[in-house]
Protein backbone atom coordinates (compact mmCIF):
# COMPACT_ATOMS: atom_id res chain seq x y z
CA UNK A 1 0.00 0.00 0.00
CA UNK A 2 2.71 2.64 0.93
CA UNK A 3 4.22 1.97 -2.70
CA UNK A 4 1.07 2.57 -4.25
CA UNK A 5 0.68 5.99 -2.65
CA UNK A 6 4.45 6.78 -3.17
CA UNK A 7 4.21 6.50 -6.81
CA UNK A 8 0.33 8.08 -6.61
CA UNK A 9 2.16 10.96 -5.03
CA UNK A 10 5.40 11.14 -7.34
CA UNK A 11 2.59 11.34 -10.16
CA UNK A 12 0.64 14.36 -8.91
CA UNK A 13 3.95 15.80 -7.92
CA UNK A 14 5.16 14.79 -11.80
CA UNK A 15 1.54 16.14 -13.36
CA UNK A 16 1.91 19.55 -10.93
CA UNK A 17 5.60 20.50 -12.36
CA UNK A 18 4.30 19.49 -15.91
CA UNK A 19 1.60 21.95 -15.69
CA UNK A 20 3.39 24.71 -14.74
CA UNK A 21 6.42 23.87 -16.90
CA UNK A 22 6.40 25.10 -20.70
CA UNK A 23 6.61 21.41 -21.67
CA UNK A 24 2.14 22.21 -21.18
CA UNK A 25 2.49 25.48 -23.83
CA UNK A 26 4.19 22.81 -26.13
CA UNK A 27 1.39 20.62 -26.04
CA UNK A 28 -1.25 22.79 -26.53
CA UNK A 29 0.61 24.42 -29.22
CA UNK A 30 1.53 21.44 -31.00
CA UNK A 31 -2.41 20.37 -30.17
CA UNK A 32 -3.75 23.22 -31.99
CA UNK A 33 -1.07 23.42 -35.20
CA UNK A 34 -2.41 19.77 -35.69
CA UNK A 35 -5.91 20.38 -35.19
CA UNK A 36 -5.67 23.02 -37.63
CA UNK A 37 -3.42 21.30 -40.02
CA UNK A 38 -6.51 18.12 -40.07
CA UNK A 39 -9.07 20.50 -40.90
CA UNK A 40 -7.38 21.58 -43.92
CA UNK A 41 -7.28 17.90 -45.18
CA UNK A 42 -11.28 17.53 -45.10
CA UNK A 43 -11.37 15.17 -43.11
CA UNK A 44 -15.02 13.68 -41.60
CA UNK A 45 -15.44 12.39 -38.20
CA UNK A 46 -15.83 8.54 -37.15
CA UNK A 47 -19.53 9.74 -36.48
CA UNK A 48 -20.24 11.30 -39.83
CA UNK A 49 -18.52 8.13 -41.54
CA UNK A 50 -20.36 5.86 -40.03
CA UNK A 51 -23.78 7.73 -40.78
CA UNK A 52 -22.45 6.95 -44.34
CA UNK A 53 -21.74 3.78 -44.03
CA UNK A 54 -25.06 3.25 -43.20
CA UNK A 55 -26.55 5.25 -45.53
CA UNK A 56 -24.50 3.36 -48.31
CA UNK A 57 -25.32 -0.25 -46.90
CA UNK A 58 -29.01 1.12 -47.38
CA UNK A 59 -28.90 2.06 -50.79
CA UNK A 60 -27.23 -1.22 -51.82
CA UNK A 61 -29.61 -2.97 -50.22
CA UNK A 62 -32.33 -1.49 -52.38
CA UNK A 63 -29.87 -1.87 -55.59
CA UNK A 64 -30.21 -5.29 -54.54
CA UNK A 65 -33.85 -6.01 -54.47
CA UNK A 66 -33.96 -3.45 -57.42
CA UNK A 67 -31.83 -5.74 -59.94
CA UNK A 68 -33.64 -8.76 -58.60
CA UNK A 69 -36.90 -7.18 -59.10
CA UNK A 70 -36.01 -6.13 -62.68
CA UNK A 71 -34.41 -9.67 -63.11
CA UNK A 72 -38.10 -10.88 -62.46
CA UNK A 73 -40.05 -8.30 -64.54
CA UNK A 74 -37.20 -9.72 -67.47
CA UNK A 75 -38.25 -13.19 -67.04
CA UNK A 76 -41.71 -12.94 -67.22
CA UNK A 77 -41.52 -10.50 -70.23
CA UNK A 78 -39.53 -13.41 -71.79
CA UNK A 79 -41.88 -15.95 -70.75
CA UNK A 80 -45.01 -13.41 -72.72
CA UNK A 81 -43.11 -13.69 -76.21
């Protein structure tokens, strides 16, 4: 137990000097040059992509019964001549 809290302690100490060091301006600096630098690549979120994906497994799905449906409508045409 007294390790546990040694190294809990040596953390918040580590976490304290970080965020009063200017290793924390780094980050945030380097966190906003790359968020700006991926929203000039157009880029979508996992969200919006998988709205799409379903979206697209939708429509195929009606391709689908639409081919087979016309693949029917073919047949019996055939069968009439």
């Amino acid at each position: 137990m007294g390790k546990t809290n040694f190294f809990d302690d040596l953390q918040s100490k580590i976490n304290q000097a970080l965020e009063n060091s200017p290793a924390k301006d780094i980050e945030k600096n380097v966190k906003t040059m790359l968020s700006q630098g991926f929203s000039k690549l157009d880029l979508v979120t996992r969200e919006e992509f998988d709205v799409q994906m379903q979206v697209l497994a939708k429509t195929r799905a009606k391709l689908e019964a639409l081919e087979a449906r016309v693949t029917e409508l073919e047949g019996q045409l055939k069968k009439q001549q």
